[in-house]
Protein backbone atom coordinates (compact mmCIF):
# COMPACT_ATOMS: atom_id res chain seq x y z
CA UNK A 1 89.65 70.28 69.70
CA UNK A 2 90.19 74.26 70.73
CA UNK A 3 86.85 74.29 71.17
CA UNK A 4 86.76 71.97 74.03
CA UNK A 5 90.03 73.64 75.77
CA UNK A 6 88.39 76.33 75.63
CA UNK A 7 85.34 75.19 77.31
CA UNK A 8 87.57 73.26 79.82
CA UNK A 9 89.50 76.71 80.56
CA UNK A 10 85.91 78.09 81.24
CA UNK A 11 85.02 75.82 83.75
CA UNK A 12 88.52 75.70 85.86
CA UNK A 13 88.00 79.58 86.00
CA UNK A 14 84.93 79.45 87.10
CA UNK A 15 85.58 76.78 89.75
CA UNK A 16 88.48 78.97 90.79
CA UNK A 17 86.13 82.12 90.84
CA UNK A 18 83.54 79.96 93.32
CA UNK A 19 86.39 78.65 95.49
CA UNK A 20 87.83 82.16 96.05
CA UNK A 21 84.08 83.49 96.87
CA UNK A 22 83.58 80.47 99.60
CA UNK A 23 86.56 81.50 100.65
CA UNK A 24 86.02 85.27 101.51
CA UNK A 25 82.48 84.61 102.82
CA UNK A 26 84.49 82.18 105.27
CA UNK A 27 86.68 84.23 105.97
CA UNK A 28 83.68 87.15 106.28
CA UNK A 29 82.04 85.45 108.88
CA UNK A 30 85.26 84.16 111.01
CA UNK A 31 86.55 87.72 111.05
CA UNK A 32 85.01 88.41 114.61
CA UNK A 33 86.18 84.94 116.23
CA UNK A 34 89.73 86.28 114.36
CA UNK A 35 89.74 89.08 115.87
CA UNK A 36 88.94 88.50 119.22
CA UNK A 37 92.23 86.13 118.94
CA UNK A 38 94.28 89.26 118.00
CA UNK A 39 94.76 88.41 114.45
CA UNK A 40 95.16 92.67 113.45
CA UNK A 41 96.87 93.19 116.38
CA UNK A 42 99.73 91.52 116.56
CA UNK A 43 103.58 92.98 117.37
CA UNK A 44 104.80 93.85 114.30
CA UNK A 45 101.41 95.77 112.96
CA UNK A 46 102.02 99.22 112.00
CA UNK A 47 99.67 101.62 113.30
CA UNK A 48 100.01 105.35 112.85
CA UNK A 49 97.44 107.55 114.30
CA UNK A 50 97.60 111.43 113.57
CA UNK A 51 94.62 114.08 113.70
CA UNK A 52 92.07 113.18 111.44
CA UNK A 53 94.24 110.28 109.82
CA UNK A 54 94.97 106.88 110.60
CA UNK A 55 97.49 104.96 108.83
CA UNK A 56 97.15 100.98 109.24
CA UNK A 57 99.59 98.17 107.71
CA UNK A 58 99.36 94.67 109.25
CA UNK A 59 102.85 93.65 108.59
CA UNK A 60 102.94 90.52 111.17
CA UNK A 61 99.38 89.47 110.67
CA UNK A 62 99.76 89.30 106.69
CA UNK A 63 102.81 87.29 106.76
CA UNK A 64 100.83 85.00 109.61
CA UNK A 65 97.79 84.65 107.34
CA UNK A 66 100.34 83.92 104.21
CA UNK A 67 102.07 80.92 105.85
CA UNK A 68 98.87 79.37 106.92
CA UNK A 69 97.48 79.81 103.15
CA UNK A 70 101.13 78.63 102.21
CA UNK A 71 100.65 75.51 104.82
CA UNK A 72 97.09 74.33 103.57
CA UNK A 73 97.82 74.54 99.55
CA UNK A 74 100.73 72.26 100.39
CA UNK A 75 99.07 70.22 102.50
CA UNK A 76 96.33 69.80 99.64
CA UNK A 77 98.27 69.66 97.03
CA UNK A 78 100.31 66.50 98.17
């Protein structure tokens, strides 16, 4: 019987491993339509520029992207 949990742990890791890579090339190839949007630069996005450095934390648009995640894992989940 641990042999076969074992295999079935195998095979719900690697589902989650292909869901997550779907999900980055999805997100990969939306990026431009997201941007154009102005998802990145929203108010609340920190942006420091200095000489020769550029300091960039996307405060607003993390917590944005987090509730929609948030949203469609409950959504599914139901």
């Amino acid at each position: 019987m641990i042999g076969g949990a074992r295999t079935a742990g195998r095979y719900a890791m690697a589902k989650w491993l292909i869901t997550i890579g779907i999900v980055l090339i999805v997100l990969g190839v939306a990026w431009p339509l997201l941007a154009k949007l102005g998802l990145g630069s929203l108010p609340g996005d920190v942006k420091l520029e200095r000489k020769g450095y550029t300091f960039y934390f996307p405060v607003t648009t993390s917590i944005l992207i987090s509730l929609v995640i948030t949203l469609v894992l409950w959504i599914f989940r139901r």
